[in-house]
C-alpha atoms as a PDB file:
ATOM      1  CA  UNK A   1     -52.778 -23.020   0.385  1.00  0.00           C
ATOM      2  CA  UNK A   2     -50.033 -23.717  -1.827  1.00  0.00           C
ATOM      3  CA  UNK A   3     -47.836 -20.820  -3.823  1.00  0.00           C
ATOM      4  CA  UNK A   4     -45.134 -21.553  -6.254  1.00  0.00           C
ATOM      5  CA  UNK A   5     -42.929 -18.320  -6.508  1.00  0.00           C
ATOM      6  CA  UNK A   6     -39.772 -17.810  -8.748  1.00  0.00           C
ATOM      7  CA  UNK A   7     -37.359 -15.034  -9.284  1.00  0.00           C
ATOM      8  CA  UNK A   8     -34.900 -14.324 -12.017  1.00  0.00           C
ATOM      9  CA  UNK A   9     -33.928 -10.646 -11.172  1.00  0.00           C
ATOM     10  CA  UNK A  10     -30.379 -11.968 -10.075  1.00  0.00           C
ATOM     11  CA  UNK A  11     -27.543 -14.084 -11.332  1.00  0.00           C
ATOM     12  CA  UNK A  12     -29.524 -16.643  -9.027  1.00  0.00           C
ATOM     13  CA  UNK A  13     -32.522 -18.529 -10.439  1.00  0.00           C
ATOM     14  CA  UNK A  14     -35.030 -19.583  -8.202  1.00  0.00           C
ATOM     15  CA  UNK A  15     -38.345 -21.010  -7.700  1.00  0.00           C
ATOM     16  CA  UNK A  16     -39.833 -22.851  -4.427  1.00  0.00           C
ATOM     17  CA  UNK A  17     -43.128 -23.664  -2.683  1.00  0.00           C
ATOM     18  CA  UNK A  18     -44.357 -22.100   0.412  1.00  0.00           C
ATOM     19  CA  UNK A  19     -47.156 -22.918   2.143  1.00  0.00           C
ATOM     20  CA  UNK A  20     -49.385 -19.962   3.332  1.00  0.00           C
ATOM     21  CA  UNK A  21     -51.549 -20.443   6.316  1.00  0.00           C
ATOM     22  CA  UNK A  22     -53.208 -17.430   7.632  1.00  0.00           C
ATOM     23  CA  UNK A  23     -50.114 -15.132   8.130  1.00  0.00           C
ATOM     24  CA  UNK A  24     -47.952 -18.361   8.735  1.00  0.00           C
ATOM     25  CA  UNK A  25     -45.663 -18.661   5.425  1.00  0.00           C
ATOM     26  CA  UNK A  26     -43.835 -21.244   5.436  1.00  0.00           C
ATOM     27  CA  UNK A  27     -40.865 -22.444   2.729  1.00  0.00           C
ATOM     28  CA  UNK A  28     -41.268 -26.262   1.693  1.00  0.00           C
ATOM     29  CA  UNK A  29     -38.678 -26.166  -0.957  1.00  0.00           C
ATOM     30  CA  UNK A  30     -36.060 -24.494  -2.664  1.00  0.00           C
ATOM     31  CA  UNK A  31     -34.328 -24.697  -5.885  1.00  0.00           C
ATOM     32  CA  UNK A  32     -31.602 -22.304  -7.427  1.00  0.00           C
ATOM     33  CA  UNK A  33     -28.743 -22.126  -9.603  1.00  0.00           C
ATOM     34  CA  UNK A  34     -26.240 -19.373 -10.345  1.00  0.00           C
ATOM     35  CA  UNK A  35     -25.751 -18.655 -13.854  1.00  0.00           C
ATOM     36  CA  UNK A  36     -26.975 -15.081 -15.464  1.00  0.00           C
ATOM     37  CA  UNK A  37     -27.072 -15.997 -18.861  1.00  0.00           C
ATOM     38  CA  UNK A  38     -29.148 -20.088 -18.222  1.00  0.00           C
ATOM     39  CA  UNK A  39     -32.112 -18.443 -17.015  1.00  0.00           C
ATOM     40  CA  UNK A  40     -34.074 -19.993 -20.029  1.00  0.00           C
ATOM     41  CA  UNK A  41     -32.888 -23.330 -19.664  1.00  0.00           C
ATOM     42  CA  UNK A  42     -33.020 -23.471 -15.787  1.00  0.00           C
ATOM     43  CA  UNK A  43     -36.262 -22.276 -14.807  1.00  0.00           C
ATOM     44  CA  UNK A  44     -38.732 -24.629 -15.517  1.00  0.00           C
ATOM     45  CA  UNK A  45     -36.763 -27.914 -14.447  1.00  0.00           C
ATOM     46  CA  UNK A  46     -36.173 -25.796 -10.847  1.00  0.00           C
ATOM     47  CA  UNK A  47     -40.074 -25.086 -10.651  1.00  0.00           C
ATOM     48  CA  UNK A  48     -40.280 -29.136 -11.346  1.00  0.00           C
ATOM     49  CA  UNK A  49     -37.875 -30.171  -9.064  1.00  0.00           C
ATOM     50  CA  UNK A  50     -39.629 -27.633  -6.175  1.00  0.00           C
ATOM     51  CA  UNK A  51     -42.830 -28.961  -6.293  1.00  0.00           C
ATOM     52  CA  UNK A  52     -41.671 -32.906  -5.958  1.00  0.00           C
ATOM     53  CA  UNK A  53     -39.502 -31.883  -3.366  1.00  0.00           C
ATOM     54  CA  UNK A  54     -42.562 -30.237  -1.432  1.00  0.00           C
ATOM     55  CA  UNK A  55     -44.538 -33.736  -2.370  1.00  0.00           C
ATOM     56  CA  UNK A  56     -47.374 -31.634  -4.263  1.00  0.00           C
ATOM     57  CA  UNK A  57     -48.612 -31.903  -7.639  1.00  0.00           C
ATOM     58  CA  UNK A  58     -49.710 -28.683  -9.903  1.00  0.00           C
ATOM     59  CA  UNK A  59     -53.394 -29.811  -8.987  1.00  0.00           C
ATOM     60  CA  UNK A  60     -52.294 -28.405  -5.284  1.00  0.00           C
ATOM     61  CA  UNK A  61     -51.024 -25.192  -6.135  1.00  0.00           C
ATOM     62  CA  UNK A  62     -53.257 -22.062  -5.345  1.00  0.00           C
ATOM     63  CA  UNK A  63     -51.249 -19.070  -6.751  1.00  0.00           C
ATOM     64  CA  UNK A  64     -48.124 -18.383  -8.328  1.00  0.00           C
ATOM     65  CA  UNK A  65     -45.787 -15.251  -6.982  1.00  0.00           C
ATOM     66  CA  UNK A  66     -43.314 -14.073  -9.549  1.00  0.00           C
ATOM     67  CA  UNK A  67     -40.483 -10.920  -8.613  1.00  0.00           C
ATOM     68  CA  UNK A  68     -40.528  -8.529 -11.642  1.00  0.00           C
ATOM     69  CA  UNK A  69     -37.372  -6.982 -10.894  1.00  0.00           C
ATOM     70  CA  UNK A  70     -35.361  -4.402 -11.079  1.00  0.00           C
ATOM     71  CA  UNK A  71     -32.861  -6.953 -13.040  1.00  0.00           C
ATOM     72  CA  UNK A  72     -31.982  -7.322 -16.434  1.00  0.00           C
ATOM     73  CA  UNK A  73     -34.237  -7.334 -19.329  1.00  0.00           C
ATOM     74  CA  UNK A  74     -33.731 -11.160 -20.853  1.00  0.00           C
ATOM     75  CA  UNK A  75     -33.794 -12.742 -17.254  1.00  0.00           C
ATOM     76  CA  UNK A  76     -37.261 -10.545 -16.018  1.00  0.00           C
ATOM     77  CA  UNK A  77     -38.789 -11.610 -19.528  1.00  0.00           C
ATOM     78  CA  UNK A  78     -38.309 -15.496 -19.124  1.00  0.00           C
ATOM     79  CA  UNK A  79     -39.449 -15.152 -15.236  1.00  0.00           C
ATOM     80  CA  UNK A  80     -41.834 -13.425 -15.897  1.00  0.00           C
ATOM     81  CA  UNK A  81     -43.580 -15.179 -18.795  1.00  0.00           C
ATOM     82  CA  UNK A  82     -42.563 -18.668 -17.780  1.00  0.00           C
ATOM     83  CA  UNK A  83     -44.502 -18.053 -14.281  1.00  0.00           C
ATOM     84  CA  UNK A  84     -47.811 -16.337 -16.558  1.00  0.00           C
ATOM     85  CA  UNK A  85     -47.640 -19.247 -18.931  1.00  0.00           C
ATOM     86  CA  UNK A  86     -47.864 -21.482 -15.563  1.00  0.00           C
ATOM     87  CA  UNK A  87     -50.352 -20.011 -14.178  1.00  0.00           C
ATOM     88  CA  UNK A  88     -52.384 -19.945 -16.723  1.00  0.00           C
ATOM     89  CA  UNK A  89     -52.508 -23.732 -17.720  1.00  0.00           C
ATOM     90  CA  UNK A  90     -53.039 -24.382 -13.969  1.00  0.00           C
ATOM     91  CA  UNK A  91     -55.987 -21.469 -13.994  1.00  0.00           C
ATOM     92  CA  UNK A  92     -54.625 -19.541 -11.007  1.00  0.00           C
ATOM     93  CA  UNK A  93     -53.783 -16.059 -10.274  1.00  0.00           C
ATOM     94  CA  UNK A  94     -49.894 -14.651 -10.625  1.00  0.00           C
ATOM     95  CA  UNK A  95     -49.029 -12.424  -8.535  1.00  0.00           C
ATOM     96  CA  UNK A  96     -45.919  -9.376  -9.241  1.00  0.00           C
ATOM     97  CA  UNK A  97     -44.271  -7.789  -6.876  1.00  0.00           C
ATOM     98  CA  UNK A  98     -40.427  -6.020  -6.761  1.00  0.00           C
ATOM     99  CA  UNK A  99     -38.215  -8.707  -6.009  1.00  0.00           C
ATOM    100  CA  UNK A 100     -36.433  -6.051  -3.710  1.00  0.00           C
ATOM    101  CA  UNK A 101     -39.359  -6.519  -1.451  1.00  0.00           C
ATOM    102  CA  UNK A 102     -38.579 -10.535  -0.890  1.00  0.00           C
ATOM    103  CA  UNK A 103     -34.878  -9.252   0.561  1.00  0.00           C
ATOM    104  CA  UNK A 104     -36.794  -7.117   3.201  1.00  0.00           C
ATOM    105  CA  UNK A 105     -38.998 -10.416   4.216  1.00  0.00           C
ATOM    106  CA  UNK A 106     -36.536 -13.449   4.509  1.00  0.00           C
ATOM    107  CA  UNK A 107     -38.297 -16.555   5.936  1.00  0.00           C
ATOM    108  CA  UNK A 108     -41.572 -14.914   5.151  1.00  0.00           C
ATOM    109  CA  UNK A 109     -41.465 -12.180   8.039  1.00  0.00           C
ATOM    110  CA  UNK A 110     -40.644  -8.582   7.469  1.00  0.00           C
ATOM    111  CA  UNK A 111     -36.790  -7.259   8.703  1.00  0.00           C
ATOM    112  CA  UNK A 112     -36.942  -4.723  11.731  1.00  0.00           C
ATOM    113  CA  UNK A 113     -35.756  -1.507  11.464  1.00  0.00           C
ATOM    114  CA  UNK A 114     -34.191   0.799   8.903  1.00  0.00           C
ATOM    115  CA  UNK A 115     -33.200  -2.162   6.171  1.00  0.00           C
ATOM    116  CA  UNK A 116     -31.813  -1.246   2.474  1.00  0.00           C
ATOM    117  CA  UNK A 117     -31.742  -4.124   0.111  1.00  0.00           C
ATOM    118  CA  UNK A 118     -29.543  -3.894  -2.868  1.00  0.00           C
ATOM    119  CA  UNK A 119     -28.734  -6.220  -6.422  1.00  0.00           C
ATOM    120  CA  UNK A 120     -26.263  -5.498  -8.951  1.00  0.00           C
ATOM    121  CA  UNK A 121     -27.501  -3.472 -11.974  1.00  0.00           C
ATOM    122  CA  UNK A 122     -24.162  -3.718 -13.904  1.00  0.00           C
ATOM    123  CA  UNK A 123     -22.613  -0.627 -15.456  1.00  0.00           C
ATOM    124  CA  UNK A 124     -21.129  -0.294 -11.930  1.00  0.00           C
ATOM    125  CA  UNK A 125     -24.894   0.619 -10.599  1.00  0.00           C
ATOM    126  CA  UNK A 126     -26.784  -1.240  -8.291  1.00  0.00           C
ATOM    127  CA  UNK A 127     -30.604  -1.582  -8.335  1.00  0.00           C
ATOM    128  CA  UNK A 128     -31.888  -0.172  -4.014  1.00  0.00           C
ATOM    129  CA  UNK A 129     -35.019   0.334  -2.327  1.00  0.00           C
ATOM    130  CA  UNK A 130     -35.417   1.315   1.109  1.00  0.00           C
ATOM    131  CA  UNK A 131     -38.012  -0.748   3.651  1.00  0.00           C
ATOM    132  CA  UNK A 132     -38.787   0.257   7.717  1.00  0.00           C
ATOM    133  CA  UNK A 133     -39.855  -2.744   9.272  1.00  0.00           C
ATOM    134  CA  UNK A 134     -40.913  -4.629   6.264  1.00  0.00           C
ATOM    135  CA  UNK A 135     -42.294  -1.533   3.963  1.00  0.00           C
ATOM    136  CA  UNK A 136     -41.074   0.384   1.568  1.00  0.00           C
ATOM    137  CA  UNK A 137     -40.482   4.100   1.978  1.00  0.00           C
ATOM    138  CA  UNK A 138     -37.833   4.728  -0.910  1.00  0.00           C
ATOM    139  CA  UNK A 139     -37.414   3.108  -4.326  1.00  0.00           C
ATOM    140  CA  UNK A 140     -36.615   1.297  -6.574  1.00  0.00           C
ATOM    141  CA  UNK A 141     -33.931   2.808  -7.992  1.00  0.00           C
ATOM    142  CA  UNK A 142     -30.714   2.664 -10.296  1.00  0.00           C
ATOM    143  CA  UNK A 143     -28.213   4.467  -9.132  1.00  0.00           C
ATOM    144  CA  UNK A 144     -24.714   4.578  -8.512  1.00  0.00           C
ATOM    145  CA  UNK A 145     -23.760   2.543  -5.466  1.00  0.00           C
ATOM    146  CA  UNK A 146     -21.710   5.595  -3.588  1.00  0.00           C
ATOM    147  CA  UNK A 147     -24.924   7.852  -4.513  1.00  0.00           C
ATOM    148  CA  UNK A 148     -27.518   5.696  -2.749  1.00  0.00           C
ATOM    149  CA  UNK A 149     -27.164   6.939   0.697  1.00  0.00           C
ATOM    150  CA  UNK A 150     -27.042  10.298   0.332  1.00  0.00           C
ATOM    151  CA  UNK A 151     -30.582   9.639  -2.106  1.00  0.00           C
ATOM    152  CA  UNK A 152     -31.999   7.412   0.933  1.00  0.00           C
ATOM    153  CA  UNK A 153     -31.223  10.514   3.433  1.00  0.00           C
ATOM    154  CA  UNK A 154     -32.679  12.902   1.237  1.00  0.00           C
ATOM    155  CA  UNK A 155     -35.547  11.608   0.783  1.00  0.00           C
ATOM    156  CA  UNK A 156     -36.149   9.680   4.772  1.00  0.00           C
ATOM    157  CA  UNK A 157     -33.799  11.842   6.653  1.00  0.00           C
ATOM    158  CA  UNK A 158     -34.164   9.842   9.978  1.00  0.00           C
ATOM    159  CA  UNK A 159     -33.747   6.916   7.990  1.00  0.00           C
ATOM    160  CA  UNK A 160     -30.985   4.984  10.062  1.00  0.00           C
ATOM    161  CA  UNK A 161     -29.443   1.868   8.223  1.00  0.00           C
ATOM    162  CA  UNK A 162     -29.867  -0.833   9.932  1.00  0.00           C
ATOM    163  CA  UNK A 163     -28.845  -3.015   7.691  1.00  0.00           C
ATOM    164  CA  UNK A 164     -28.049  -3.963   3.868  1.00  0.00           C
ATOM    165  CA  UNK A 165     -29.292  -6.914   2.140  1.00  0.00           C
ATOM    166  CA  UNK A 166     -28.992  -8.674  -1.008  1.00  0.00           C
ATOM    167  CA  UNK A 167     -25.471  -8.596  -3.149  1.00  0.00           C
ATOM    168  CA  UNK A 168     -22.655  -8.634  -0.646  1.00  0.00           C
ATOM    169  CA  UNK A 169     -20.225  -6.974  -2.826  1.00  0.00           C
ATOM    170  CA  UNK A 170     -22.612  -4.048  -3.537  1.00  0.00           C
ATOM    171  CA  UNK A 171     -23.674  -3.764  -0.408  1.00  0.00           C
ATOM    172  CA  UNK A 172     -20.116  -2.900   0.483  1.00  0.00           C
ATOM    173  CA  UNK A 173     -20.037  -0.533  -2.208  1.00  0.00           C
ATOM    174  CA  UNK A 174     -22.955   1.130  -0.590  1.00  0.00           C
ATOM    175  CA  UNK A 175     -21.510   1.045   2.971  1.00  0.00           C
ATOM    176  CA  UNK A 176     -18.682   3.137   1.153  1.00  0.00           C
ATOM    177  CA  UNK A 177     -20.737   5.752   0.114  1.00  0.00           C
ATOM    178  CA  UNK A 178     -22.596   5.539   3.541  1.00  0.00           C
ATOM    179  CA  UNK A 179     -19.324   6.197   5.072  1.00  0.00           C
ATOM    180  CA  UNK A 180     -18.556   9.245   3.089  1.00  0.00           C
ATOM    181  CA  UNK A 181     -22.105  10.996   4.053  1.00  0.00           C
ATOM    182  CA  UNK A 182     -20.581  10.486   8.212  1.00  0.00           C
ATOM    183  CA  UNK A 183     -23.535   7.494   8.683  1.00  0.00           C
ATOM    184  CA  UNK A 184     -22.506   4.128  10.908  1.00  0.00           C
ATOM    185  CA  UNK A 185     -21.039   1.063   9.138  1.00  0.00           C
ATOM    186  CA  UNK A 186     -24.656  -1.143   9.362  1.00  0.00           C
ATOM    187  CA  UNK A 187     -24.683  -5.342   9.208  1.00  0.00           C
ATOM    188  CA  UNK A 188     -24.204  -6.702   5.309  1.00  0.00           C
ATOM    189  CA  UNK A 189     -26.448  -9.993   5.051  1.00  0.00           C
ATOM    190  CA  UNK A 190     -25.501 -11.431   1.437  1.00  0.00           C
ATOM    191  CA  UNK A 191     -28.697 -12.969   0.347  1.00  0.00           C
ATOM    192  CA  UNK A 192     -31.164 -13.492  -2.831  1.00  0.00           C
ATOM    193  CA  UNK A 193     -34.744 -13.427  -3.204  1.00  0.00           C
ATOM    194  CA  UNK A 194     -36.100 -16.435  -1.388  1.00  0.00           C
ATOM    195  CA  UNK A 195     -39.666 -17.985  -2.187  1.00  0.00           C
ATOM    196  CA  UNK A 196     -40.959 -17.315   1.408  1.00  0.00           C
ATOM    197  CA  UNK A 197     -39.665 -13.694   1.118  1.00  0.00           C
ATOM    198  CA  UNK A 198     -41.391 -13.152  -2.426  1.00  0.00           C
ATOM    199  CA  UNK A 199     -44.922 -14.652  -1.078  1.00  0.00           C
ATOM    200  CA  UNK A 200     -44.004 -12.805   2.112  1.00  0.00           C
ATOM    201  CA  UNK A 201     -43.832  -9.718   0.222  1.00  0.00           C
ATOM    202  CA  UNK A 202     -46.350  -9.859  -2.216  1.00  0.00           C
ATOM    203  CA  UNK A 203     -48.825 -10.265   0.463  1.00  0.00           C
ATOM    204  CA  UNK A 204     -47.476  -6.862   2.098  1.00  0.00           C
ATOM    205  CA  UNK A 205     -48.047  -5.301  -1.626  1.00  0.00           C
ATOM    206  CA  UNK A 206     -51.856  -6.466  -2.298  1.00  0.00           C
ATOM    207  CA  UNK A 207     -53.129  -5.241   1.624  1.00  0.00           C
ATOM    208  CA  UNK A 208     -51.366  -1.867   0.844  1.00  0.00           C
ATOM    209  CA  UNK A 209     -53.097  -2.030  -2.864  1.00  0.00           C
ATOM    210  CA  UNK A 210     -56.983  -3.022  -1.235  1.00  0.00           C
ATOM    211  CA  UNK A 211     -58.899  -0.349  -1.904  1.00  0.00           C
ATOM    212  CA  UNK A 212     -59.558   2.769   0.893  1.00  0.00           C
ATOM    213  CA  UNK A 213     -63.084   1.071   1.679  1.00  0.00           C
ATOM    214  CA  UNK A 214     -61.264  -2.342   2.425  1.00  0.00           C
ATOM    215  CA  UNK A 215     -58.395  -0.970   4.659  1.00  0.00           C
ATOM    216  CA  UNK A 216     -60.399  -0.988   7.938  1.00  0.00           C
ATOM    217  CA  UNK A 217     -60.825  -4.682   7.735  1.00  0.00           C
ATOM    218  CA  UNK A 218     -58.428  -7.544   8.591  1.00  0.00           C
ATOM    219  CA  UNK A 219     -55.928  -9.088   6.139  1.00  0.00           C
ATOM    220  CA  UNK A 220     -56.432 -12.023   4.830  1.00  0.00           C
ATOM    221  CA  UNK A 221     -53.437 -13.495   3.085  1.00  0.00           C
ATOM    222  CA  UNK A 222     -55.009 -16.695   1.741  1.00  0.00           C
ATOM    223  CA  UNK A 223     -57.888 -14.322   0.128  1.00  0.00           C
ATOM    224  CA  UNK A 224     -55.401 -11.676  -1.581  1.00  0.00           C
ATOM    225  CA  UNK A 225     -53.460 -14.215  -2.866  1.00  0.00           C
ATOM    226  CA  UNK A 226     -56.312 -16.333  -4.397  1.00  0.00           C
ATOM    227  CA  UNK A 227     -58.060 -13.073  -5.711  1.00  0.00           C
ATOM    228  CA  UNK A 228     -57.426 -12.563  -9.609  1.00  0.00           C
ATOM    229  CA  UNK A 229     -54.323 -11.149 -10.327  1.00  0.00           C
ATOM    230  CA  UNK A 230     -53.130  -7.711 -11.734  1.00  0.00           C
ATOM    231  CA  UNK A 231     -51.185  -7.490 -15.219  1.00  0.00           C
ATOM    232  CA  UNK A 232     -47.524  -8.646 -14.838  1.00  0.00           C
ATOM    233  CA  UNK A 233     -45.539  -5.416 -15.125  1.00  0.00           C
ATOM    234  CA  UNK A 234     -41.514  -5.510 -15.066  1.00  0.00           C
ATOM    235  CA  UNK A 235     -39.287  -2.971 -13.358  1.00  0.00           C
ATOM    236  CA  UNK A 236     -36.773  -2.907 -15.625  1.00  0.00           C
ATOM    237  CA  UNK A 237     -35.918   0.959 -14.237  1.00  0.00           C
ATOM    238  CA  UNK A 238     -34.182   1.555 -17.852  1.00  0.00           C
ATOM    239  CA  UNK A 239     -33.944   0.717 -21.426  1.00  0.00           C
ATOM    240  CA  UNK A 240     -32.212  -2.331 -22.347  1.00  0.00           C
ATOM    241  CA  UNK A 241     -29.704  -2.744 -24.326  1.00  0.00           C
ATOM    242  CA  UNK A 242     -29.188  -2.103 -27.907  1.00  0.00           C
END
């Protein structure tokens, strides 16, 4: 099946194609651009230019995927809607899912080990969640970026940071603070949400969200993703502003 997944929860817009075949995900195309404040204009010409560069019509795609933040208020709302108003004139399900979740699963596979992933939430606070081998066991959160290892520790004490992900310069902030609690100085990997990472990751979310009579069978990827679709909900973690 074919997914079309965007994110806006960053500076970077994005949307792409990835093909999902059992638990094979696999990126067909990419399309970006830096600019916080273009995410309006942006987005829908990048989901256009994905799909010809993937050589598949709308007819072909199966799903959409869209990250619903943490990130700003104006850029989750035009992700977020653009992706629902898509999905609905193609009649397929859209999937939500943090967009913290697609750093922990670049090229569609979940990191190993102890992994924080972290975006810039302005104010001189960054937006963290904490993943061990692909799932989340702390956050999101806002925070400030010297506070968010000491919150990590607290509440996974053996956590063991691995590595960071996501904005470089915040990461480093966060390595700061790391330093400070007496913890290692992990691997930075500068990245943003990639389409392969947010189908990658929204799978993870629905087989954690079956319900307790469904757990004991096998995943099924293609069937969770092609399943009707929950509500979009954004993680906007606080009120915007005035």
């Amino acid at each position: 099946m074919f997914v079309l997944a965007v994110d806006t929860s960053t500076p970077r817009v994005t949307a792409g194609v990835v093909r999902v075949e059992g638990f094979a995900v696999t990126e067909l195309s990419v399309a970006g651009h830096v600019d916080a404040r273009a995410h309006n204009e942006v987005l829908t010409p990048l989901i256009l230019e994905s799909l010809g560069a993937a050589g598949i019509s709308r007819a072909d795609v199966s799903a959409v995927v869209a990250g619903c933040g943490p990130g700003p208020f104006t850029g989750l709302r035009v992700g977020m809607a653009t992706a629902a108003s898509f999905g609905d004139a193609w009649q397929v399900p859209v999937h939500g899912l943090c967009s913290l979740d697609a750093l922990a699963h670049p090229g569609g596979e979940p990191m190993a080990g102890d992994v924080l992933a972290v975006t810039d939430a302005r104010r001189r606070e960054v937006y963290a969640a904490a993943y061990r081998d692909g799932g989340r066991v702390w956050g999101p959160a806002v925070l400030k970026a010297a506070d968010v290892a000491a919150a990590v520790i607290e509440a996974v004490g053996d956590f063991e940071f691995t590595s960071l992900v996501g904005d470089e310069a915040k990461c480093g902030d966060v390595v700061a603070g790391l330093a400070e609690a007496g913890g290692n100085a992990p691997e930075i990997i500068a990245a943003y949400p990639s389409p392969a990472g947010l189908v990658a990751g929204a799978v993870a979310d629905l087989a954690d969200g079956r319900d307790a009579d469904e757990r004991d069978s096998a995943v099924d990827p293609e069937a969770l993703l092609a399943a009707p679709a929950e509500p979009l909900v954004a993680l906007y973690l606080r009120r915007p502003d005035a």
